[in-house]
C-alpha atoms as a PDB file:
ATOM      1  CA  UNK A   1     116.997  42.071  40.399  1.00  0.00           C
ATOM      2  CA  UNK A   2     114.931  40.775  37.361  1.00  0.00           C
ATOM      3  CA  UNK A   3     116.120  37.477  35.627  1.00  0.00           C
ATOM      4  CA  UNK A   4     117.639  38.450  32.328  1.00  0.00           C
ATOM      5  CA  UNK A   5     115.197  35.578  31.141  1.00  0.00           C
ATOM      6  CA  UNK A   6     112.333  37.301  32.132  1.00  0.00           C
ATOM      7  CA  UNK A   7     113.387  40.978  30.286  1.00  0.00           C
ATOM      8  CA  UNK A   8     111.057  41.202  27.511  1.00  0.00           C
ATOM      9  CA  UNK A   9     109.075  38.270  27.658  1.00  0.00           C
ATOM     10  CA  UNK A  10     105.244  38.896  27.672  1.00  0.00           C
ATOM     11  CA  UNK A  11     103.001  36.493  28.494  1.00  0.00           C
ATOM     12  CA  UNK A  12     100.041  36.278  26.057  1.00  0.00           C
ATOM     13  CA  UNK A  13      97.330  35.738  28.868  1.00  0.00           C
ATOM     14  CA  UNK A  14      98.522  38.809  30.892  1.00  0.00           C
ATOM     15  CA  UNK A  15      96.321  41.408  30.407  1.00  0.00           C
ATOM     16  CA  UNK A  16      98.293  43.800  32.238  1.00  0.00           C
ATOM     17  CA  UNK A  17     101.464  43.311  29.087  1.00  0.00           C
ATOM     18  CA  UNK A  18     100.897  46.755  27.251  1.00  0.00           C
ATOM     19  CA  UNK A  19     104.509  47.239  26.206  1.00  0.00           C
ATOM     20  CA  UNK A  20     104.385  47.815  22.840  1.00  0.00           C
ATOM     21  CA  UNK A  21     107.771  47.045  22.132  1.00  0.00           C
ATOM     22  CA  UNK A  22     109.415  44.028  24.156  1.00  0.00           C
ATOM     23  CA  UNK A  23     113.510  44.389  25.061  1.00  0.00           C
ATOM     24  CA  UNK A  24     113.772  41.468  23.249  1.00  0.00           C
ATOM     25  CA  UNK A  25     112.898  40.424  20.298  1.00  0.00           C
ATOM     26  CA  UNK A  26     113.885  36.856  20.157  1.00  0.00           C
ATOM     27  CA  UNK A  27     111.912  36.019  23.418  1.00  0.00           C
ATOM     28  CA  UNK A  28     108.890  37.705  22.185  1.00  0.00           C
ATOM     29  CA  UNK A  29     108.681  35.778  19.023  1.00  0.00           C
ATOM     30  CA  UNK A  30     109.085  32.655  20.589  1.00  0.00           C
ATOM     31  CA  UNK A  31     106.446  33.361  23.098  1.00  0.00           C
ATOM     32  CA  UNK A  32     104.411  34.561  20.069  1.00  0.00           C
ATOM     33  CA  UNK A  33     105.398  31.486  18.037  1.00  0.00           C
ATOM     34  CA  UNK A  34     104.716  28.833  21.573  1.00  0.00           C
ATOM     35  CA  UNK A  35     101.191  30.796  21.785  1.00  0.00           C
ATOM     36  CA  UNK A  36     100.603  30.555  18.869  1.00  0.00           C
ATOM     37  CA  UNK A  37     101.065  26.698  18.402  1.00  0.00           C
ATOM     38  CA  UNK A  38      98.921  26.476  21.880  1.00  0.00           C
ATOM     39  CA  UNK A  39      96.060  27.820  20.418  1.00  0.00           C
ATOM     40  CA  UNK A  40      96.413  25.787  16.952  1.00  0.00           C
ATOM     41  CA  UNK A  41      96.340  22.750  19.426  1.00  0.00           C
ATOM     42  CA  UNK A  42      93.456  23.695  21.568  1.00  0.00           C
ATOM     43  CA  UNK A  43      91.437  24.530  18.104  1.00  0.00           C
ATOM     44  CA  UNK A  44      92.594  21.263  16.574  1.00  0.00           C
ATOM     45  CA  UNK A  45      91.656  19.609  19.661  1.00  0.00           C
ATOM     46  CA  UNK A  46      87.741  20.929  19.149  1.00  0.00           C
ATOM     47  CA  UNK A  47      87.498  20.506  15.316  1.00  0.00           C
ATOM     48  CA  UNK A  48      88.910  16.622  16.124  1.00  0.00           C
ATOM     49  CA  UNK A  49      85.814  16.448  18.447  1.00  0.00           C
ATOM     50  CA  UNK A  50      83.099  18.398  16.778  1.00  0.00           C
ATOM     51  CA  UNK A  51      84.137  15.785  13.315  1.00  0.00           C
ATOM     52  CA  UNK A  52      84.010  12.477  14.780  1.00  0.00           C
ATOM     53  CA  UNK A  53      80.591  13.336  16.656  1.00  0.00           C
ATOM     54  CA  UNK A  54      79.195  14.648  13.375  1.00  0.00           C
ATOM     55  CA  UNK A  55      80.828  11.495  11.770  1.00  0.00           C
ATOM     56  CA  UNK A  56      79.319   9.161  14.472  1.00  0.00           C
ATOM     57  CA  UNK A  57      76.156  10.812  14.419  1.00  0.00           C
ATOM     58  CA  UNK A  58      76.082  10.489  10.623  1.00  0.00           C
ATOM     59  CA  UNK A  59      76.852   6.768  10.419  1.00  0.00           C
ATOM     60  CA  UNK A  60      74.153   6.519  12.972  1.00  0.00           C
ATOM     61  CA  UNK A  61      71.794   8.319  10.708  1.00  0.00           C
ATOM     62  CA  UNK A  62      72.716   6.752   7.681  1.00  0.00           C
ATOM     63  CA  UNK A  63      72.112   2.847   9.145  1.00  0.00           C
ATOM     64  CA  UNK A  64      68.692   3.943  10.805  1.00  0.00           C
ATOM     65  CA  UNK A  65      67.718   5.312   7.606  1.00  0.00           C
ATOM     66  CA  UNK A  66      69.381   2.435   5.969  1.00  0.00           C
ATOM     67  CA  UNK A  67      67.317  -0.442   7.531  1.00  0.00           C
ATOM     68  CA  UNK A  68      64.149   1.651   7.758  1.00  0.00           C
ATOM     69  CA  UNK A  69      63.510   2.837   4.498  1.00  0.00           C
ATOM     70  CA  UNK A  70      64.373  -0.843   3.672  1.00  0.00           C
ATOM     71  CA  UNK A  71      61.628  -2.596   5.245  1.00  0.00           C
ATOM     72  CA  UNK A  72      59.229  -0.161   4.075  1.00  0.00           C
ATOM     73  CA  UNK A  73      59.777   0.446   0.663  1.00  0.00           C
ATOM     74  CA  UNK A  74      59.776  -3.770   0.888  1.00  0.00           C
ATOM     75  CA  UNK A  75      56.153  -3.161   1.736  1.00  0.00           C
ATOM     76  CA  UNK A  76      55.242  -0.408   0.087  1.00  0.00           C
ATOM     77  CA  UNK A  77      56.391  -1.236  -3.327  1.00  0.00           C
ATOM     78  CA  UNK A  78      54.269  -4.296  -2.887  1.00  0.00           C
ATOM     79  CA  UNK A  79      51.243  -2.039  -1.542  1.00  0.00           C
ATOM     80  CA  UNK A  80      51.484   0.199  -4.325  1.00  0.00           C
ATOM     81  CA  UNK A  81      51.793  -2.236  -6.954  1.00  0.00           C
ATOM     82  CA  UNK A  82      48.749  -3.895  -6.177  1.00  0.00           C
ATOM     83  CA  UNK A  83      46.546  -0.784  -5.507  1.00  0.00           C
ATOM     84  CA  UNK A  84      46.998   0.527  -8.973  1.00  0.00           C
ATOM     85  CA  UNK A  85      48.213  -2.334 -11.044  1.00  0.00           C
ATOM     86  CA  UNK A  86      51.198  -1.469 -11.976  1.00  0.00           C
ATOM     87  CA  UNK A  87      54.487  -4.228 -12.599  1.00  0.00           C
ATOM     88  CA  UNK A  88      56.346  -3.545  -9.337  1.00  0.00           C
ATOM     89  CA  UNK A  89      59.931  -2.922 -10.963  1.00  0.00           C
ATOM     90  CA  UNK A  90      58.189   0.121 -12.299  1.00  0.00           C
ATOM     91  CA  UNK A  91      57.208   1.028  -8.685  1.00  0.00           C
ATOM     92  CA  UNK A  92      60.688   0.147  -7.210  1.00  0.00           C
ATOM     93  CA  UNK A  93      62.458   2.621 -10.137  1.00  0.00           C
ATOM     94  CA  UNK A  94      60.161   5.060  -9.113  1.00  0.00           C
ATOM     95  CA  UNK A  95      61.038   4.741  -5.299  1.00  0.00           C
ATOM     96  CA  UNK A  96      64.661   4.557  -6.200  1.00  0.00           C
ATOM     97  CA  UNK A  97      64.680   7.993  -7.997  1.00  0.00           C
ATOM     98  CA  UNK A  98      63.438   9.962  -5.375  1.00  0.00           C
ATOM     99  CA  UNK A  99      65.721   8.123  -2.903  1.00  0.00           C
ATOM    100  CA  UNK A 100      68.497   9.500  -5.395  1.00  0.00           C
ATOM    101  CA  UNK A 101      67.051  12.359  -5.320  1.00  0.00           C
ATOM    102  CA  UNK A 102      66.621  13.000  -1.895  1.00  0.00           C
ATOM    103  CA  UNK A 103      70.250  11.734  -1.147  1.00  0.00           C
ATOM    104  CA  UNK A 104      71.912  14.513  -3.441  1.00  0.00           C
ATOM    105  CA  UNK A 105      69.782  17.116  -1.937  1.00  0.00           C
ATOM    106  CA  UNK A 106      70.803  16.161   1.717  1.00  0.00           C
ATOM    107  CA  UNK A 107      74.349  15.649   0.900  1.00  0.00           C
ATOM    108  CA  UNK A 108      74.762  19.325  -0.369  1.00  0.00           C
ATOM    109  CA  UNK A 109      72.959  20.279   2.749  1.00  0.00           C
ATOM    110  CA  UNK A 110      75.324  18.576   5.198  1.00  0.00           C
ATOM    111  CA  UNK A 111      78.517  20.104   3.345  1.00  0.00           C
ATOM    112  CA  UNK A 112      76.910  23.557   3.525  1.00  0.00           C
ATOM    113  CA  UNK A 113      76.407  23.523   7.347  1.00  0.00           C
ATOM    114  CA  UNK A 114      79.318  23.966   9.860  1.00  0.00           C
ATOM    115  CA  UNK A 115      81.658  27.005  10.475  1.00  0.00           C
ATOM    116  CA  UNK A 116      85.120  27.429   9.352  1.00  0.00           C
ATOM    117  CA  UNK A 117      87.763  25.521  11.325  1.00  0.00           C
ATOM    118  CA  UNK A 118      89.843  27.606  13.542  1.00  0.00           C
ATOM    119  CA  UNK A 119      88.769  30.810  14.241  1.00  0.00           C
ATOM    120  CA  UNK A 120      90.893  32.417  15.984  1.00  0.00           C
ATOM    121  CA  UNK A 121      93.395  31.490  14.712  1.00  0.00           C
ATOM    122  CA  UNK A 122      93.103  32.560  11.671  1.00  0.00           C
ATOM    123  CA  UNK A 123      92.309  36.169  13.435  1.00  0.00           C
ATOM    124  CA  UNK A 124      95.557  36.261  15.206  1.00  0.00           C
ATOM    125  CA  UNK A 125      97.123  35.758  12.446  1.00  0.00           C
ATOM    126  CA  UNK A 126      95.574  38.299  10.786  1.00  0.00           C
ATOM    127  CA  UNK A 127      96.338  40.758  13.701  1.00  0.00           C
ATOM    128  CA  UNK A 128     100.426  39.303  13.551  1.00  0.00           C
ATOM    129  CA  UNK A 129     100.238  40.247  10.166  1.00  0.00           C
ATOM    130  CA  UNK A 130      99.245  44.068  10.709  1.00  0.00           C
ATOM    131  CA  UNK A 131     101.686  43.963  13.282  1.00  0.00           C
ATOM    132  CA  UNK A 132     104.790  43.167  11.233  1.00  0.00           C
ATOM    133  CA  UNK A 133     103.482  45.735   8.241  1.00  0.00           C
ATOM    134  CA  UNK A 134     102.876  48.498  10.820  1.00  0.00           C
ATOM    135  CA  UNK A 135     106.473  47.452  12.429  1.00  0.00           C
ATOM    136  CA  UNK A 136     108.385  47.549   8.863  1.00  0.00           C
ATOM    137  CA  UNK A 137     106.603  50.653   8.431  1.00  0.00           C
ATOM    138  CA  UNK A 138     107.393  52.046  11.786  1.00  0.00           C
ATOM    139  CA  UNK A 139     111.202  50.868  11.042  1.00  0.00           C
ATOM    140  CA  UNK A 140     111.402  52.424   7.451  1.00  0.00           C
ATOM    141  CA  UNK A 141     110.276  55.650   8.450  1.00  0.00           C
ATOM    142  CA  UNK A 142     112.969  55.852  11.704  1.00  0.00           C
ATOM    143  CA  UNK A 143     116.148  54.948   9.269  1.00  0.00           C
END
């Protein structure tokens, strides 16, 4: 004899489950709701890693850059100034604008790159969605 707990319920991993319509309706949205919530978790659980190693890696760029450019734009303001006589505040503005200018162009490319956070998620729900239109549907037309 089957437990009365298990009438109904399908298990989201089984790939055997092809009942379209479980005995129970309660049990099934709960097991849709509990998978559901697993997968948020698992995708939140990625996107948490895949930002702080892009954040990590991007403090880690930005101080390398940082102290490099530093030291040689020290020099090379210097070297500049004296190879073609110029005041070297007018060579350090210089500099400075296409640091500015190479900083906006390299913050719109880091905020273009990366894909949209959860996936599947998103495509599940998508697919829940048909599924309760095409059950209302289903339900108008049998009344």
């Amino acid at each position: 004899m089957i437990p009365s707990s298990d009438i109904g319920s399908v298990s989201p991993a089984d790939p055997a489950a092809t009942e379209p319509h479980p005995a129970n309706w309660r049990e099934a949205l709960m097991a849709l709701i509990a998978s559901r919530v697993a997968l948020i978790q698992l995708e939140s659980k990625d996107a948490a890693r895949a930002t702080a190693k892009r954040g990590v890696m991007l403090l880690a760029i930005i101080g390398c850059v940082f102290f490099g450019w530093l030291l040689l734009l020290a020099g090379g303001v210097a070297i500049v100034a004296n190879a073609l006589c110029w005041p070297w505040s007018w060579v350090a503005i210089s500099l400075a604008s296409i640091h500015l200018i190479a900083a906006l162009i390299l913050a719109k490319l880091i905020s273009k790159s990366g894909n949209p956070p959860f996936p599947v998620t998103r495509a599940e729900f998508l697919k829940d969605r048909q599924w309760i239109e095409n059950f209302q549907n289903n339900k108008k037309s049998n009344d």
